[in-house]
N, C-alpha and C. Protein backbone atom coordinates (compact mmCIF):
# COMPACT_ATOMS: atom_id res chain seq x y z
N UNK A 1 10.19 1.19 11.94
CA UNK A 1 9.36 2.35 12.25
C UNK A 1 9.88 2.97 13.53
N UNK A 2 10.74 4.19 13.41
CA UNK A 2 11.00 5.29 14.51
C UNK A 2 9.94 5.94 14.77
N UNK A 3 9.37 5.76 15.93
CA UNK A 3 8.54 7.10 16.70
C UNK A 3 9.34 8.00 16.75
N UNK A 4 8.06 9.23 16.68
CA UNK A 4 8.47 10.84 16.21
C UNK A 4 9.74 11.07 15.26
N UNK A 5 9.96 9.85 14.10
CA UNK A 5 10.26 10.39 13.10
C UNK A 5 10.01 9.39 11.80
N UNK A 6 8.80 9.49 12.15
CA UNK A 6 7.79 8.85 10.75
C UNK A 6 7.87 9.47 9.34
N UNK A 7 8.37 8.67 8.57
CA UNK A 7 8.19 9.26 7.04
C UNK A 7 6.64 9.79 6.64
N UNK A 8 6.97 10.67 5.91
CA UNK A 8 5.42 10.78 5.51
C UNK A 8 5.18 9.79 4.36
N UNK A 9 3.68 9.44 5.05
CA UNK A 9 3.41 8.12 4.05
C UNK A 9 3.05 8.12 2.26
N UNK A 10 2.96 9.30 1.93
CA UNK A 10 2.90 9.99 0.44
C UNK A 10 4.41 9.45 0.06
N UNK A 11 5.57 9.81 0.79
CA UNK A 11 6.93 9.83 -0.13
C UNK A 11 7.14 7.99 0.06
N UNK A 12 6.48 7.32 0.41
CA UNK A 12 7.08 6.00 0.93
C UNK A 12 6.58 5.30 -0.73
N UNK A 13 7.54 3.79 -1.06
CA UNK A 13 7.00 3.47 -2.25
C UNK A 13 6.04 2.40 -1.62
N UNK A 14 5.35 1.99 -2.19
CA UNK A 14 4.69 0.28 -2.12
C UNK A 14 5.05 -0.64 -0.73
N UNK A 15 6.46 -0.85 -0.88
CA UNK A 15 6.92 -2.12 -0.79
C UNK A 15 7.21 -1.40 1.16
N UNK A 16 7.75 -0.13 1.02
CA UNK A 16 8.11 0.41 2.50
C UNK A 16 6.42 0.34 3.12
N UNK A 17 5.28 1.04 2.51
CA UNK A 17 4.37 1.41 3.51
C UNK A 17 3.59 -0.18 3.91
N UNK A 18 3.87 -1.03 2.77
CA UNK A 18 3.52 -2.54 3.24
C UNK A 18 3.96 -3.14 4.30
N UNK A 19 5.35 -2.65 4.62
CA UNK A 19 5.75 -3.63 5.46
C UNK A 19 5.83 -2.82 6.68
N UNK A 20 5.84 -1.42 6.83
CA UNK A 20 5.30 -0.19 8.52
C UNK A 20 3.85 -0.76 8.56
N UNK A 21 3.25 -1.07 7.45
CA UNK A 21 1.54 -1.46 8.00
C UNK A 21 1.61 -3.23 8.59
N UNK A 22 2.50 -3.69 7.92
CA UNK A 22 2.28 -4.87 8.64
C UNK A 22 2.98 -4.41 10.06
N UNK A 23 3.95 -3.82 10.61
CA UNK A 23 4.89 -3.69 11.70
C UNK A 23 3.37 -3.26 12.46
N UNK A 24 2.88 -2.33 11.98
CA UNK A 24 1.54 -1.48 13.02
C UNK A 24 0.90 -2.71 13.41
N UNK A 25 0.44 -3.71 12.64
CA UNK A 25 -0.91 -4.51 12.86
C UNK A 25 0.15 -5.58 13.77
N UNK A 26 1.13 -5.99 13.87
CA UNK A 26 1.77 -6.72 14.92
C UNK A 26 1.63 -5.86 16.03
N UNK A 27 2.31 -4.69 16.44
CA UNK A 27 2.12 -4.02 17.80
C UNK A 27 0.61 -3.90 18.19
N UNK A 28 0.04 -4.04 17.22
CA UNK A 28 -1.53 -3.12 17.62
C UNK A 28 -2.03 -5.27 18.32
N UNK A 29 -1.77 -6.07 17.53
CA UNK A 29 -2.75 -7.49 17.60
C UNK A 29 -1.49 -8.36 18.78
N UNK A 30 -0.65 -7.54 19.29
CA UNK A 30 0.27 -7.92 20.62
C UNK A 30 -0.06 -7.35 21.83
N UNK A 31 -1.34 -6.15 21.22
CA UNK A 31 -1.65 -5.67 22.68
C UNK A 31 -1.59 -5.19 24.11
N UNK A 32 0.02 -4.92 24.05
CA UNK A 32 1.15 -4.46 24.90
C UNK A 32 1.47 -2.39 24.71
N UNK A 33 0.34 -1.99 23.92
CA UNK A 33 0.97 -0.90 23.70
C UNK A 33 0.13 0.20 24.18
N UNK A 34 0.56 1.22 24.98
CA UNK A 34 -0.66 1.96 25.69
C UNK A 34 -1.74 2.40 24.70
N UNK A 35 -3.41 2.94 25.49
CA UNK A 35 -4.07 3.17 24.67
C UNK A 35 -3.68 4.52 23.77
N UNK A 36 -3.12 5.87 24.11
CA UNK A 36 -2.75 6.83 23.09
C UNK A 36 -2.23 6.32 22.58
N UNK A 37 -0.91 5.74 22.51
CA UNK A 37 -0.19 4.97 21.47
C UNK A 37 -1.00 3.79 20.58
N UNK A 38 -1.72 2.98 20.88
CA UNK A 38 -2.89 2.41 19.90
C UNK A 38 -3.17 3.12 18.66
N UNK A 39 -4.04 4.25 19.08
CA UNK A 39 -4.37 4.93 18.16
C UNK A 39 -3.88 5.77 17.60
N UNK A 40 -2.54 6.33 17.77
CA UNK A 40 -1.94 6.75 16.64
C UNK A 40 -1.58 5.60 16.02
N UNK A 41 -0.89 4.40 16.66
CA UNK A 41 -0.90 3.56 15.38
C UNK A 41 -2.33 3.15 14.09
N UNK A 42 -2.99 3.21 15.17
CA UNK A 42 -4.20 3.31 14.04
C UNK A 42 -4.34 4.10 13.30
N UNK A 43 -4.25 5.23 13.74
CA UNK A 43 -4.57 6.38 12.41
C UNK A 43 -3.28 6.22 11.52
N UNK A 44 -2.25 5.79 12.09
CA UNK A 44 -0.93 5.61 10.99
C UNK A 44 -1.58 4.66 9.98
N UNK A 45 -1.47 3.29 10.47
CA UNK A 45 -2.28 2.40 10.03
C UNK A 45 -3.29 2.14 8.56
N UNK A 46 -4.14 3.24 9.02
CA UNK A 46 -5.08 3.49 8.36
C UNK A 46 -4.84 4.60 7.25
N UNK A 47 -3.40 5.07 7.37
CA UNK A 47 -3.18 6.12 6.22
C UNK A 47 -2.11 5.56 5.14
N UNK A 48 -1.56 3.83 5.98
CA UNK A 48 -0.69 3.21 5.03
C UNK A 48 -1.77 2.57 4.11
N UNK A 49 -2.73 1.86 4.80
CA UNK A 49 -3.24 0.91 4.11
C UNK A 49 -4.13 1.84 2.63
N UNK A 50 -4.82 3.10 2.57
CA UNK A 50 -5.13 3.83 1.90
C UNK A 50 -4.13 4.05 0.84
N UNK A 51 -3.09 4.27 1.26
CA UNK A 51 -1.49 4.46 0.15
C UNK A 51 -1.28 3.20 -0.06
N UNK A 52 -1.25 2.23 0.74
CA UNK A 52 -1.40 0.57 -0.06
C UNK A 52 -2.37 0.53 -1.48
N UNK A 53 -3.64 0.74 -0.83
CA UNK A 53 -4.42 0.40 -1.94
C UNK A 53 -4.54 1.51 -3.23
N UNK A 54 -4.32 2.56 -2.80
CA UNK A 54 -4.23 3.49 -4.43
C UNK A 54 -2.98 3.46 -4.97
N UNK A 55 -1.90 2.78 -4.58
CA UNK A 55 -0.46 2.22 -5.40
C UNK A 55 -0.99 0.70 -5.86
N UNK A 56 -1.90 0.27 -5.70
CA UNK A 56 -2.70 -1.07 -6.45
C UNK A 56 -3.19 -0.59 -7.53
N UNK A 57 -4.26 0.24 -6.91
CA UNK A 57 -5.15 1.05 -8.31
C UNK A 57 -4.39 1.38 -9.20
N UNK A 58 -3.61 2.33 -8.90
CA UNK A 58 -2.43 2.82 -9.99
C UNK A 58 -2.04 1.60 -10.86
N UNK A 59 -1.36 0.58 -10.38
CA UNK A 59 -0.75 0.02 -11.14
C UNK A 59 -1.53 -1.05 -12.01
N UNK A 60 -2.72 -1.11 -11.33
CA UNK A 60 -4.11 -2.22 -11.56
C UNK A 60 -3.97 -1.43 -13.33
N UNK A 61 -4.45 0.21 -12.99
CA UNK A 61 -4.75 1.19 -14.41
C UNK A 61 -3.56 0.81 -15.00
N UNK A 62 -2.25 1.01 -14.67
CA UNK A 62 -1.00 0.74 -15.83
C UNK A 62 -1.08 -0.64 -16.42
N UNK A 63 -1.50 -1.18 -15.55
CA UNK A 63 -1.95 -2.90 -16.58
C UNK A 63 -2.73 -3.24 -17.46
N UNK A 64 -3.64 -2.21 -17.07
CA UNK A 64 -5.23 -2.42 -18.20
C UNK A 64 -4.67 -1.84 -19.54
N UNK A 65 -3.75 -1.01 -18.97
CA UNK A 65 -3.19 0.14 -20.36
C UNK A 65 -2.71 -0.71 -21.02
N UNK A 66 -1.62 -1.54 -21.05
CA UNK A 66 -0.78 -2.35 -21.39
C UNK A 66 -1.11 -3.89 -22.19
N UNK A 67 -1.43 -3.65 -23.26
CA UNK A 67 -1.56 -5.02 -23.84
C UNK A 67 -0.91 -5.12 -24.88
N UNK A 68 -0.19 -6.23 -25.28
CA UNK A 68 0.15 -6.64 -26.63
C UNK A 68 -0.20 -7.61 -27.24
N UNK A 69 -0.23 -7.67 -28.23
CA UNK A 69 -1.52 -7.94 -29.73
C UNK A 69 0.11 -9.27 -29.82
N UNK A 70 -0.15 -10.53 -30.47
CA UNK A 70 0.62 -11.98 -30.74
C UNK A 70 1.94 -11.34 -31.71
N UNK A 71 2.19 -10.42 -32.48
CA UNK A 71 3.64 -10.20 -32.82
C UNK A 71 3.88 -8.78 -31.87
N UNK A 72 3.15 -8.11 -30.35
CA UNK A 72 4.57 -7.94 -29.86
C UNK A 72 4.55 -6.60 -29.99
N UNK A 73 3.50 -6.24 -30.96
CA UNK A 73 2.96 -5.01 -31.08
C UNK A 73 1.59 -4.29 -30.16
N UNK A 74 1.56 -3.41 -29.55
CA UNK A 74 0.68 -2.88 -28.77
C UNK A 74 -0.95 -2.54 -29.16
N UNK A 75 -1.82 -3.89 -28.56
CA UNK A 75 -2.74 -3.73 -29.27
C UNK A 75 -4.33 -2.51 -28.67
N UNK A 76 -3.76 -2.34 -27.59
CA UNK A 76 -4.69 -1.24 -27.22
C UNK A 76 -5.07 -1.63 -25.63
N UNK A 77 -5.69 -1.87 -25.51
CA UNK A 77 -6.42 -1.85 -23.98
C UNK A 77 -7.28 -2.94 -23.26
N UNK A 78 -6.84 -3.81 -22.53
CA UNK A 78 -8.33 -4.50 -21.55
C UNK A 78 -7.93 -4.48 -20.51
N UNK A 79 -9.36 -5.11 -19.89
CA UNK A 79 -9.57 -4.97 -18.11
C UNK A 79 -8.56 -5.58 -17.97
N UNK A 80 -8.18 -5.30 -16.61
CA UNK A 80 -7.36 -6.40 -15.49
C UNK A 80 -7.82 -7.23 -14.95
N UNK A 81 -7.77 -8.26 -14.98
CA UNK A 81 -8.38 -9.65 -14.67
C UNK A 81 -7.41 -10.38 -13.24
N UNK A 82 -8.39 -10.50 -12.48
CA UNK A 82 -8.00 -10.83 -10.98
C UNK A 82 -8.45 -12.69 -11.40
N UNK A 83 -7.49 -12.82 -10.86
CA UNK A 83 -7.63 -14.78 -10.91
C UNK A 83 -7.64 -15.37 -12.10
């Protein structure tokens, strides 16, 4: 993560805004970083973790879509089942 030349967090996939949100929550829980600077990391922060979780949703929905029926053939649709 370069200061003042942050990707915008819309074009980032999954796997990039996961790991700038983990980089934020280390500087922010090291506590070494002035208070303006805090909170832009926070508001950064808080705009990865939002793009974290609706690239879940998304893919949560492409899973539910996705079932196949015992020969392999597409049998229509169920929930996504967590655990």
């Amino acid at each position: 993560m370069s200061d003042g030349e942050e990707r915008p967090v819309e074009a980032m996939r999954f796997e990039e805004a996961l790991k700038e949100l983990e980089e934020v929550v280390t500087r922010l829980e090291a506590g070494d970083v002035p208070l303006e600077d805090s909170i832009a990391l926070y508001e950064r922060g808080a705009k990865l973790k939002a793009h974290c979780e609706a690239r879940l949703t998304e893919a949560q929905a492409r899973i539910e879509q996705i079932t196949m029926a015992e020969n392999g053939t597409p049998s229509g649709t169920r929930p996504f089942e967590t655990e």
